[in-house]
N, C-alpha and C. Protein backbone atom coordinates (compact mmCIF):
# COMPACT_ATOMS: atom_id res chain seq x y z
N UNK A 1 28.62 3.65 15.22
CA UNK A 1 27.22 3.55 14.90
C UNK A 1 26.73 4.95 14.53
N UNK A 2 25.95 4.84 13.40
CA UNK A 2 25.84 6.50 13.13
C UNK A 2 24.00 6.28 12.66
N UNK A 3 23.51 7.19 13.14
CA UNK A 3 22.03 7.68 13.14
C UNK A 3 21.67 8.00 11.95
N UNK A 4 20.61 7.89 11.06
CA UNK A 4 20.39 8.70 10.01
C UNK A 4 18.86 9.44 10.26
N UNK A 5 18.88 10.82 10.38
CA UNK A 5 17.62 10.92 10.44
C UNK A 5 16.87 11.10 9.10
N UNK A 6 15.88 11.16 9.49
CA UNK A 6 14.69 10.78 8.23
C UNK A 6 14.17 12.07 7.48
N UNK A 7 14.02 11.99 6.25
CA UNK A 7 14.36 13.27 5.61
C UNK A 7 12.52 13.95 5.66
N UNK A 8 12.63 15.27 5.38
CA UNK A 8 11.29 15.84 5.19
C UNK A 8 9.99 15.21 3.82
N UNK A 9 8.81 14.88 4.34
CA UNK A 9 8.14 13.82 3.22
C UNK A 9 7.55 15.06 2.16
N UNK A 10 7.81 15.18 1.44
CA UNK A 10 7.84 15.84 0.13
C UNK A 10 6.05 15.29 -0.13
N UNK A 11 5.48 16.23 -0.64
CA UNK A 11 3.88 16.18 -1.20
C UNK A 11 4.00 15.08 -2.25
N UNK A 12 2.45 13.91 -1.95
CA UNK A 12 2.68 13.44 -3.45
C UNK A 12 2.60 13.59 -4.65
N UNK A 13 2.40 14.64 -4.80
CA UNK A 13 3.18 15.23 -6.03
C UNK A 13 4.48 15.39 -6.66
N UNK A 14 4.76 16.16 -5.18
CA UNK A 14 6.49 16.13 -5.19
C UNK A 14 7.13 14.93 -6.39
N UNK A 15 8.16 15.83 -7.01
CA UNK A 15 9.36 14.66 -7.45
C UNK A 15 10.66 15.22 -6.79
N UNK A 16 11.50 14.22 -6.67
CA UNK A 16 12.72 14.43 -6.00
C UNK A 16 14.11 13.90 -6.88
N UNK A 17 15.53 14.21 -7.33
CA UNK A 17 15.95 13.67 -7.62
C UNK A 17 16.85 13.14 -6.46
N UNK A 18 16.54 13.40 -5.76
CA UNK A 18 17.55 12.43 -4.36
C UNK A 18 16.65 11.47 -4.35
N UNK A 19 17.91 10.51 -3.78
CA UNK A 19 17.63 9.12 -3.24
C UNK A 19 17.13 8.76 -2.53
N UNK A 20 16.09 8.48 -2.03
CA UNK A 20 15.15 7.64 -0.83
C UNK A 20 14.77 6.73 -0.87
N UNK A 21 14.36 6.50 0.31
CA UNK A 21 14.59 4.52 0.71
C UNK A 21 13.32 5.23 1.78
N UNK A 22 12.61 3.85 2.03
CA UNK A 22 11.68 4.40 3.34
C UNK A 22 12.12 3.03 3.99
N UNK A 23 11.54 3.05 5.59
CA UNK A 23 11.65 1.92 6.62
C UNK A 23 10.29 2.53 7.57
N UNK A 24 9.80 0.83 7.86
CA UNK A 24 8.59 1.02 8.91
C UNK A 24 8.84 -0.10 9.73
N UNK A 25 8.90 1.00 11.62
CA UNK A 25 8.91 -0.05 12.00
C UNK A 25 8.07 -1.02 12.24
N UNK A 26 8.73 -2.79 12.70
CA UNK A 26 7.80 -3.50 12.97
C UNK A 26 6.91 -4.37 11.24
N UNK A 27 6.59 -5.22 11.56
CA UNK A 27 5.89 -6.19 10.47
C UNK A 27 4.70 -5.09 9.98
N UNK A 28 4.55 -5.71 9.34
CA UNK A 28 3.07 -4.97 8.12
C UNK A 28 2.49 -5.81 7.03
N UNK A 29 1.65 -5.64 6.27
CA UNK A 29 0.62 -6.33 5.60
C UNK A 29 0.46 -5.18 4.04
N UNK A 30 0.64 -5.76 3.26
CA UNK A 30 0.18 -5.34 1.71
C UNK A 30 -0.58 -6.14 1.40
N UNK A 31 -1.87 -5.26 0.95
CA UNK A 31 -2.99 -5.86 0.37
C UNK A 31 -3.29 -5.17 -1.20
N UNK A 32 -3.21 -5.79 -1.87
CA UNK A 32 -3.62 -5.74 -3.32
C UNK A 32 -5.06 -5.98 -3.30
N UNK A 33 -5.44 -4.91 -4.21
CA UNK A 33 -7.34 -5.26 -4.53
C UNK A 33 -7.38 -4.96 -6.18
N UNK A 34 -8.49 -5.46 -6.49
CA UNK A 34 -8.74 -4.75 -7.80
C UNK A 34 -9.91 -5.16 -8.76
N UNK A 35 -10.35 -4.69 -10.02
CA UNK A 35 -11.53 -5.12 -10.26
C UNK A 35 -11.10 -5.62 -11.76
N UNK A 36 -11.62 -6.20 -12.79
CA UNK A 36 -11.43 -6.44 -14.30
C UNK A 36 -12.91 -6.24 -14.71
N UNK A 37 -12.98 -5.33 -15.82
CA UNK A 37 -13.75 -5.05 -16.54
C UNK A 37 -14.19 -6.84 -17.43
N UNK A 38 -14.98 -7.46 -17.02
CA UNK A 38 -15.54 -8.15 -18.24
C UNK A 38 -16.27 -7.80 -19.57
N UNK A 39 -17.23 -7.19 -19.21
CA UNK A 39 -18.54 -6.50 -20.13
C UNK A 39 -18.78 -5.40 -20.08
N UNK A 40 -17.84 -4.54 -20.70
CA UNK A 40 -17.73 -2.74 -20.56
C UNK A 40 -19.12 -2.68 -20.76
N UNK A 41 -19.88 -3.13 -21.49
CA UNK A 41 -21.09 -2.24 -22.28
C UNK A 41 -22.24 -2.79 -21.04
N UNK A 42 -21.76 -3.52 -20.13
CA UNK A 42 -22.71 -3.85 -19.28
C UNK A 42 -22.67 -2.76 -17.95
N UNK A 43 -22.10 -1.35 -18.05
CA UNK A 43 -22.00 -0.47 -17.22
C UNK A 43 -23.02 -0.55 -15.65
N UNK A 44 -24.34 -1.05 -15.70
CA UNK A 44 -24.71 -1.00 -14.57
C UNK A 44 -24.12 -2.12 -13.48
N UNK A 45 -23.27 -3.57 -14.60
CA UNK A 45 -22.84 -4.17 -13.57
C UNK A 45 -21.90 -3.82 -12.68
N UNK A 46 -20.83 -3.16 -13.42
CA UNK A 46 -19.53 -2.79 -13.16
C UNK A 46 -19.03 -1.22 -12.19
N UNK A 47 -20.14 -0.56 -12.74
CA UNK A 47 -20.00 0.98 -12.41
C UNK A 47 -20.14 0.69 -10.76
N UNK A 48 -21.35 0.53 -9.87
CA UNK A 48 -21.08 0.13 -8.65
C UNK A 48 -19.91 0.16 -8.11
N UNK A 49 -19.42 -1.21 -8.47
CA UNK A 49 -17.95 -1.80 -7.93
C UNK A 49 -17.17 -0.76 -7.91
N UNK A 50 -16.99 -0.18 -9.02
CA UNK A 50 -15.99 1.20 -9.50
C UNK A 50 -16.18 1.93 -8.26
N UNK A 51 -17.45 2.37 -7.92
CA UNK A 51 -17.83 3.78 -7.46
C UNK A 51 -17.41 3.50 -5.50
N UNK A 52 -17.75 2.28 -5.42
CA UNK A 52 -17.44 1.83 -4.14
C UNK A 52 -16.04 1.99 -3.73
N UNK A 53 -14.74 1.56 -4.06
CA UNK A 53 -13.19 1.66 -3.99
C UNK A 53 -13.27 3.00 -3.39
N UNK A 54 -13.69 4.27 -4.50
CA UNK A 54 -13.13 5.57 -3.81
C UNK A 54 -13.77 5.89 -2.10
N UNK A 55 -15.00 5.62 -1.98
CA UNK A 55 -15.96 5.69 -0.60
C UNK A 55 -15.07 4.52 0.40
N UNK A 56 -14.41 3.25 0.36
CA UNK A 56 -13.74 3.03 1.16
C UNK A 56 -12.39 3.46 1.52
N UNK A 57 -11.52 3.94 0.44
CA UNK A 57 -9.94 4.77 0.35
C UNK A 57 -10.40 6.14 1.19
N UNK A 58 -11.46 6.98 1.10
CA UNK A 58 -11.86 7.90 1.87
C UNK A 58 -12.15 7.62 3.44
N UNK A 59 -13.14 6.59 3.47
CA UNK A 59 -12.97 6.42 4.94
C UNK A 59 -11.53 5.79 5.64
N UNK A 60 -11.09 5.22 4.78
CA UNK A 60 -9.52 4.55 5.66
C UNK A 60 -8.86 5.73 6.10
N UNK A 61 -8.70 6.44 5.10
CA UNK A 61 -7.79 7.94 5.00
C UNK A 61 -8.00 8.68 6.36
N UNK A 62 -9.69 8.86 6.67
CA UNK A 62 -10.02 9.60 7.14
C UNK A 62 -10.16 8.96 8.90
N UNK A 63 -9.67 8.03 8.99
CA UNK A 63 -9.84 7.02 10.12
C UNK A 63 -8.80 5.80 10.13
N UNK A 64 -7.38 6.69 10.64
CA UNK A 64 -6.26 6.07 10.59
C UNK A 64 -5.96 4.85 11.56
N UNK A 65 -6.95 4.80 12.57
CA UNK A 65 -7.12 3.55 13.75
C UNK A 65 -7.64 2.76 13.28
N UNK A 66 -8.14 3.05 11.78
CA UNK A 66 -8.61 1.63 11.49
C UNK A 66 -7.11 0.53 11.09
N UNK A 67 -6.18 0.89 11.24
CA UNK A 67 -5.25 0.58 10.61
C UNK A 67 -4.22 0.36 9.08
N UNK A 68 -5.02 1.16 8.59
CA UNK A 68 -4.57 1.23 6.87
C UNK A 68 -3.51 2.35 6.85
N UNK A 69 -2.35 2.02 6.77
CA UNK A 69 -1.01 2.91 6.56
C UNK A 69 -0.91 3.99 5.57
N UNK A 70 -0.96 3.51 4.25
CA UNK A 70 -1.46 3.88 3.42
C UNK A 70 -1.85 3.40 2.21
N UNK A 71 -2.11 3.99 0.73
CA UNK A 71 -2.65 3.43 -0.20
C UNK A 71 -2.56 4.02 -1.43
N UNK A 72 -2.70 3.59 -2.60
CA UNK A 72 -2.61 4.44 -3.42
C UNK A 72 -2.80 3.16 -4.97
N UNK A 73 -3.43 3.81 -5.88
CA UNK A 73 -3.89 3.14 -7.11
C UNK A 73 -3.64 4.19 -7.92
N UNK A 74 -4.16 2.80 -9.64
CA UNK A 74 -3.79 3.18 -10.51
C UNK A 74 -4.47 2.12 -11.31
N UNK A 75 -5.96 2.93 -11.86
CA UNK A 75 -6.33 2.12 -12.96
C UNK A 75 -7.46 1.87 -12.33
N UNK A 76 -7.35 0.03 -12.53
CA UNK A 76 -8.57 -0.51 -11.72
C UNK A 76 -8.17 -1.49 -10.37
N UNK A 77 -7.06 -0.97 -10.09
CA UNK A 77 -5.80 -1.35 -8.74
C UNK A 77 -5.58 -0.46 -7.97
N UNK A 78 -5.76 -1.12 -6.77
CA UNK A 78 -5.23 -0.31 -5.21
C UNK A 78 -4.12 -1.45 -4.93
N UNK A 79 -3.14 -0.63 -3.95
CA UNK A 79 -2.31 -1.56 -3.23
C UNK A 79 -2.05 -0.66 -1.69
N UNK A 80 -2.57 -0.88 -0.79
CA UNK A 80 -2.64 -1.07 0.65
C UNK A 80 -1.50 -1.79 1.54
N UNK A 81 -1.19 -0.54 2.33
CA UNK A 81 -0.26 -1.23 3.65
C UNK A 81 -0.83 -0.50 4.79
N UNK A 82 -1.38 -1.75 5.24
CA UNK A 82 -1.99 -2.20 6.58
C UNK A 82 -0.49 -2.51 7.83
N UNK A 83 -1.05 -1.87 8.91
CA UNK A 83 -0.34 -2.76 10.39
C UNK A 83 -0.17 -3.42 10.85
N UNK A 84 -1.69 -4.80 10.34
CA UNK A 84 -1.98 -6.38 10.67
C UNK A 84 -2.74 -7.10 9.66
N UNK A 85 -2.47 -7.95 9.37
CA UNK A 85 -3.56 -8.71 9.13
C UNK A 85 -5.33 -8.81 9.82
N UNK A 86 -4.74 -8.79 11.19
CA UNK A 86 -6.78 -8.43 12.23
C UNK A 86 -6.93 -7.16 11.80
N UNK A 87 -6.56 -6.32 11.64
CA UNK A 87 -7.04 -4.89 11.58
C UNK A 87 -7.57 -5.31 10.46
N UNK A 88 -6.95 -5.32 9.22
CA UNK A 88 -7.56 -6.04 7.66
C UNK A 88 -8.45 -6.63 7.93
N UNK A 89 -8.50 -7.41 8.52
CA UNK A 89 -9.79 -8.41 8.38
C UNK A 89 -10.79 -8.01 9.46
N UNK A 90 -10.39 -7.06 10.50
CA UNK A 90 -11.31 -6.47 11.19
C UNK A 90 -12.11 -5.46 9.66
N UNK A 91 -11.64 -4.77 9.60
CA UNK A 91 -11.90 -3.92 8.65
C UNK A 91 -13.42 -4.14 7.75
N UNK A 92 -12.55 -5.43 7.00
CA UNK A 92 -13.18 -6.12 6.29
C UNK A 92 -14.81 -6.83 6.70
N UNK A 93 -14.76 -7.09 8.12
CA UNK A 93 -15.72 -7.91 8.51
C UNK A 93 -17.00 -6.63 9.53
N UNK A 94 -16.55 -5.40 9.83
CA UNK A 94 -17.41 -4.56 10.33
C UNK A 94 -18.46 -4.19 9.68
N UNK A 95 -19.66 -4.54 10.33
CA UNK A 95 -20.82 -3.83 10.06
C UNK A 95 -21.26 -2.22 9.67
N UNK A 96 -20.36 -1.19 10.78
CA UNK A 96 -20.20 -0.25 10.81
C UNK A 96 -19.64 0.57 9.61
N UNK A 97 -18.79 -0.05 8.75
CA UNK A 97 -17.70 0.42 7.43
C UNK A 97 -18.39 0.06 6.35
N UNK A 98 -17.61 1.35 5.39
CA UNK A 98 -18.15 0.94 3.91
C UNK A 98 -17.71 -0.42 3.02
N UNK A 99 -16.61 -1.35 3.86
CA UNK A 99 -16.62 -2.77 2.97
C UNK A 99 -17.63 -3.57 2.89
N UNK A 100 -18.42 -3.66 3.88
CA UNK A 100 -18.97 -5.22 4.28
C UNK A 100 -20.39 -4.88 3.22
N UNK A 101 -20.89 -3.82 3.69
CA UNK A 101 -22.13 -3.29 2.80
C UNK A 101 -21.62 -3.55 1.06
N UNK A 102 -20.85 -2.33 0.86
CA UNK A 102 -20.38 -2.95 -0.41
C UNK A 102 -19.51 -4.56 -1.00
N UNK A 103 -19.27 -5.22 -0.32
CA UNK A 103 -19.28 -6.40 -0.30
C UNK A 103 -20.74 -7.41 -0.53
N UNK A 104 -21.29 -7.45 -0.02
CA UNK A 104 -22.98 -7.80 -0.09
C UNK A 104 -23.53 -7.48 -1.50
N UNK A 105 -23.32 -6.09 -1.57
CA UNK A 105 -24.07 -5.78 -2.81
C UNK A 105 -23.52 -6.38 -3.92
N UNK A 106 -21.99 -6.70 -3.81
CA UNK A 106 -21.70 -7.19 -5.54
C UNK A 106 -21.56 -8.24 -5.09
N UNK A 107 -22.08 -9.44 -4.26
CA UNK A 107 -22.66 -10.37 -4.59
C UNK A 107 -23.59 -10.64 -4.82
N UNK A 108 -24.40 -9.69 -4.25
CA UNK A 108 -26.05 -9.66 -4.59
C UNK A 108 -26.09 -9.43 -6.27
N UNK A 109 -25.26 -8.44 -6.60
CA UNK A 109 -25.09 -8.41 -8.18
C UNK A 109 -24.75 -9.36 -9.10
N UNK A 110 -23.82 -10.15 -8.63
CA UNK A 110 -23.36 -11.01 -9.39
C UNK A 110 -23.88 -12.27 -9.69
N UNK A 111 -25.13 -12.81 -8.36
CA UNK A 111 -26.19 -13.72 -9.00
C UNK A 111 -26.91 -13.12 -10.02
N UNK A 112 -27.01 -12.09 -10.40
CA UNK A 112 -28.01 -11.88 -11.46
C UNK A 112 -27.33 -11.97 -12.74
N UNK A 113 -25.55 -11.15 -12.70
CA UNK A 113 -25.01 -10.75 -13.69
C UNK A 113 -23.62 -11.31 -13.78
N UNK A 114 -23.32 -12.42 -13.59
CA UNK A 114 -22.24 -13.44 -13.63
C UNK A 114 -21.20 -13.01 -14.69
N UNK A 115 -19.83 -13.02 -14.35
CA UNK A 115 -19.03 -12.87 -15.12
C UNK A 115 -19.19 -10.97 -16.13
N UNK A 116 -20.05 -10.12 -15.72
CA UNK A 116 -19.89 -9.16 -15.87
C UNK A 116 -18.45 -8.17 -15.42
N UNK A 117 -18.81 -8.53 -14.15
CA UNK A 117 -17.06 -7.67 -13.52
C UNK A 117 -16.96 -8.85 -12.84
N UNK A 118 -15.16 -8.76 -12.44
CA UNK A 118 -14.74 -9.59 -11.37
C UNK A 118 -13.30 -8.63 -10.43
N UNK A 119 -13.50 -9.18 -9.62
CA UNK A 119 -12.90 -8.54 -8.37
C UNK A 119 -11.97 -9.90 -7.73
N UNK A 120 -10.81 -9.34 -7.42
CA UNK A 120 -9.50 -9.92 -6.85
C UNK A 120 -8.80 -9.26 -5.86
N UNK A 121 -8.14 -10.47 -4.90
CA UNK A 121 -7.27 -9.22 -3.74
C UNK A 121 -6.18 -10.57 -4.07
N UNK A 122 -5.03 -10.02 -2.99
CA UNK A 122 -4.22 -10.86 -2.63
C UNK A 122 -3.58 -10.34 -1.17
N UNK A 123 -3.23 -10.53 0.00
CA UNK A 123 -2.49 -10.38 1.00
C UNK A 123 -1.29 -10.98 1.30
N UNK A 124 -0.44 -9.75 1.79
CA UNK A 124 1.11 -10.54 2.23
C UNK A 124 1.36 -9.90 3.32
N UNK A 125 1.70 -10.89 4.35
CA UNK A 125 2.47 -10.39 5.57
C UNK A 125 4.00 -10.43 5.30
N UNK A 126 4.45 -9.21 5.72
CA UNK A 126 6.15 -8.92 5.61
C UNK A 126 6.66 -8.87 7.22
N UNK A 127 7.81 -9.45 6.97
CA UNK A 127 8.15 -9.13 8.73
C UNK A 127 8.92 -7.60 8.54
N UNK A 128 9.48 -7.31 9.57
CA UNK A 128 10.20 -6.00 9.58
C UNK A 128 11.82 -6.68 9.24
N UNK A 129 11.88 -4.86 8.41
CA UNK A 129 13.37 -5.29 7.69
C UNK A 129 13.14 -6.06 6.30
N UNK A 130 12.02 -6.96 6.01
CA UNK A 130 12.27 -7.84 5.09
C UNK A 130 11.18 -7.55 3.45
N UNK A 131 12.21 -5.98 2.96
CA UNK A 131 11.76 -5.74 2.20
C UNK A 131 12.60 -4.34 1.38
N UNK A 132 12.45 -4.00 0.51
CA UNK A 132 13.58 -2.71 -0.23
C UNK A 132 12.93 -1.76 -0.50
N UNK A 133 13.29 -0.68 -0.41
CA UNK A 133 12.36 0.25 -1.30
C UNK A 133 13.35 1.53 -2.14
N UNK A 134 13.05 2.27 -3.41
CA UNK A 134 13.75 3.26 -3.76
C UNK A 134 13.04 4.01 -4.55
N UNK A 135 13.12 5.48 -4.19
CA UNK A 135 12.51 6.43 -5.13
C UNK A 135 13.42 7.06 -5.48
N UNK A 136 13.53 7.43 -6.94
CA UNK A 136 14.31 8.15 -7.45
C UNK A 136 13.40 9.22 -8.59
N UNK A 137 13.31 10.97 -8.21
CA UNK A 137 12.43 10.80 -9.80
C UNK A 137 10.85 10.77 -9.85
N UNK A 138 10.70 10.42 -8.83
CA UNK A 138 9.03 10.12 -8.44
C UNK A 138 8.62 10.26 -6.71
N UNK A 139 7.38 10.77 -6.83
CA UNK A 139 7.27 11.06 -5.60
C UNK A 139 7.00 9.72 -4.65
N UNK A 140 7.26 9.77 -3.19
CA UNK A 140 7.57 8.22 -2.64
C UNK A 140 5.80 7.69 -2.91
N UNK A 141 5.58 6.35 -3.50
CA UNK A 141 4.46 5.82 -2.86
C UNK A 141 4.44 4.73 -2.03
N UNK A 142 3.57 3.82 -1.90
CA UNK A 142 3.65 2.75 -1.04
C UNK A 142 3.84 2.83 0.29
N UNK A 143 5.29 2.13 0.52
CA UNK A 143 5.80 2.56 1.88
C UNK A 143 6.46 3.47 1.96
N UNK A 144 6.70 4.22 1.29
CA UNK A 144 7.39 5.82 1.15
C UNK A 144 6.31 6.86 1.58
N UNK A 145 5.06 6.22 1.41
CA UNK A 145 3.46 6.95 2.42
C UNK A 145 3.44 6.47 3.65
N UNK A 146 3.78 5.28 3.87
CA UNK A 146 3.49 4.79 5.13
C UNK A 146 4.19 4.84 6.25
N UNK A 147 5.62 4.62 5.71
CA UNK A 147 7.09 4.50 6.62
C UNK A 147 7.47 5.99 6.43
N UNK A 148 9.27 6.15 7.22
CA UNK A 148 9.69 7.10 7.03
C UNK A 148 10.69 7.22 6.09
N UNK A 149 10.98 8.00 5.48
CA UNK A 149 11.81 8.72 4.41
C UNK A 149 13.00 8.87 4.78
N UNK A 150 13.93 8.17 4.21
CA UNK A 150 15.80 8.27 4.63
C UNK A 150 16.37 8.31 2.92
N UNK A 151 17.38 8.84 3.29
CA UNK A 151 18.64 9.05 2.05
C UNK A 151 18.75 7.80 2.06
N UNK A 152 18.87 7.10 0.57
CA UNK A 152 19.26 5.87 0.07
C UNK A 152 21.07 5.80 0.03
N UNK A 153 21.22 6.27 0.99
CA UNK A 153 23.30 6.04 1.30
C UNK A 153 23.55 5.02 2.13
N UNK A 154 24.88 4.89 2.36
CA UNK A 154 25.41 3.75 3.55
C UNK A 154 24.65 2.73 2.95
N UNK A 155 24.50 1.78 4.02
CA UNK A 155 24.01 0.55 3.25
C UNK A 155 23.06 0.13 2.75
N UNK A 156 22.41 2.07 2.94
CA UNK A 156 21.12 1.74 1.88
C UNK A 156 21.05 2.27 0.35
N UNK A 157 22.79 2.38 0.28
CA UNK A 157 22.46 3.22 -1.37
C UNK A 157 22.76 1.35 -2.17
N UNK A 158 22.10 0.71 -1.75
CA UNK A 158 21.97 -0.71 -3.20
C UNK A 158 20.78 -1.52 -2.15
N UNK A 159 19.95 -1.92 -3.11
CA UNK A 159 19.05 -3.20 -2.95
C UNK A 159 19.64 -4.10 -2.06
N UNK A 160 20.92 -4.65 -2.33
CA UNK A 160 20.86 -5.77 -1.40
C UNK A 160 21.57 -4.83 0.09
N UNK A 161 22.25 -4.18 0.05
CA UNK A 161 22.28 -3.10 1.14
C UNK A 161 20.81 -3.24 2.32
N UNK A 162 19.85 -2.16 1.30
CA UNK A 162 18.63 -1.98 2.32
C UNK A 162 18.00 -3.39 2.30
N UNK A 163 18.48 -4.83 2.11
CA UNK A 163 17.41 -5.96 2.17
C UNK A 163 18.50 -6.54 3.58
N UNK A 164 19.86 -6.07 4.03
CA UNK A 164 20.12 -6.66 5.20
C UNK A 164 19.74 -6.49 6.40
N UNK A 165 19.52 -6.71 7.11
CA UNK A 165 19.08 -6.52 8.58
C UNK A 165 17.62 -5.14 8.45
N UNK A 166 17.37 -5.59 9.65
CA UNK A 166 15.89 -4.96 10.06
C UNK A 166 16.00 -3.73 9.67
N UNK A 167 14.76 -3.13 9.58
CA UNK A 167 14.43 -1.57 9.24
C UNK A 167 14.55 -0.94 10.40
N UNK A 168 14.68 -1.33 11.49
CA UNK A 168 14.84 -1.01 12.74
C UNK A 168 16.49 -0.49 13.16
N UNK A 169 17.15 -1.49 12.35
CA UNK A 169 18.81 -1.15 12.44
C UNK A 169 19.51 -0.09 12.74
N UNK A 170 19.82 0.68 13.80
CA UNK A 170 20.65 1.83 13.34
C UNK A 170 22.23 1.70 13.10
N UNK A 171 22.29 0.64 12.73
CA UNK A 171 23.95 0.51 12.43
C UNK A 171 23.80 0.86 10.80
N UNK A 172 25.08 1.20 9.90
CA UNK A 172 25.02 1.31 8.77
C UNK A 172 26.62 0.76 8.42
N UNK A 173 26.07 -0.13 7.71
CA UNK A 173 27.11 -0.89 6.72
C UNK A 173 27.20 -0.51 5.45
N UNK A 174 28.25 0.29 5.31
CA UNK A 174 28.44 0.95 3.51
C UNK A 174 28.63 -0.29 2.68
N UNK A 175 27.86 -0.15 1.78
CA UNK A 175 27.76 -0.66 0.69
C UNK A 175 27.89 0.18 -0.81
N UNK A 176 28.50 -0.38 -2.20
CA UNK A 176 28.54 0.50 -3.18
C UNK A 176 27.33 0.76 -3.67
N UNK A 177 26.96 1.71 -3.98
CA UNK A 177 26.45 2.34 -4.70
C UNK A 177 25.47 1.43 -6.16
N UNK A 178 24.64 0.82 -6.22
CA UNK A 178 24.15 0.43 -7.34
C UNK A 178 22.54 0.60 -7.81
N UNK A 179 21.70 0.01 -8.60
CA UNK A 179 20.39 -0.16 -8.68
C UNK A 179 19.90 -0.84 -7.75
């Protein structure tokens, strides 16, 4: 049985051409959010919505007990890994936080201005272990923010490698080498 420890997390900036794989222990939650522009030229509907995303990614950041692992977007998309589902939906449902307020308001908006912007999430619970990851080339995001950082070798240098047994595993079963 051989140990691998977990390599130093490189800035996200950082690019790396080594191989990394991340693992977190225990189950977790990815939450997808995001907004679609309907009516660019209708800027007062839409701009709001916009302006709200960065004021909640700041408070998560800044208040890691709320449970948000980490996060990171691109465009008019975030994708979020959460610890639970209750924390999420705690989150979601506090008076105290910048969702619920901004929540309110773009419905309050959207009786007036229908089909101007629209807004989408989706949630997935993952158990532990039951998922891959690889950076090559790019600095880690996702769970490469959230989890820890290991060399993509042993049975984690191939996809179906790191998709056997738990992230928890410290056994390593060599596997070849592939995408």
């Amino acid at each position: 049985m051989t140990q691998t420890a977990a390599v130093s997390r490189p800035s996200a900036a950082a690019r790396s051409a080594e191989r990394l794989t991340a693992e977190l222990d225990g189950d977790f939650v990815v939450f997808l959010i995001g907004m679609q522009i309907n009516r660019p030229w209708k800027v007062g509907s839409w701009l709001p919505v916009a302006m709200a995303m960065p004021r909640m990614l700041r408070e998560l950041a800044q208040q890691p007990e709320l449970g948000c692992l980490a996060s990171w977007g691109s465009g008019l998309s975030v994708i979020q890994y959460w610890r639970s589902a209750e924390q999420l939906q705690a989150y979601a449902h506090a008076q105290s936080q910048q969702h619920l307020p901004a929540w309110r308001e773009f419905n309050r908006r959207a009786r007036t201005a229908a089909g101007d912007v629209g807004i989408w999430h989706e949630t997935f619970r993952v158990r532990a272990g039951e998922y891959e990851t690889i950076y090559v080339g790019t600095a880690p995001r996702g769970l490469g923010q959230a989890g820890r950082l290991l060399p993509a070798s042993g049975r984690r240098s191939s996809a179906a490698g790191r998709l056997q047994g738990a992230a928890t595993s410290a056994s390593e079963n060599p596997a070849p080498a592939s995408l």
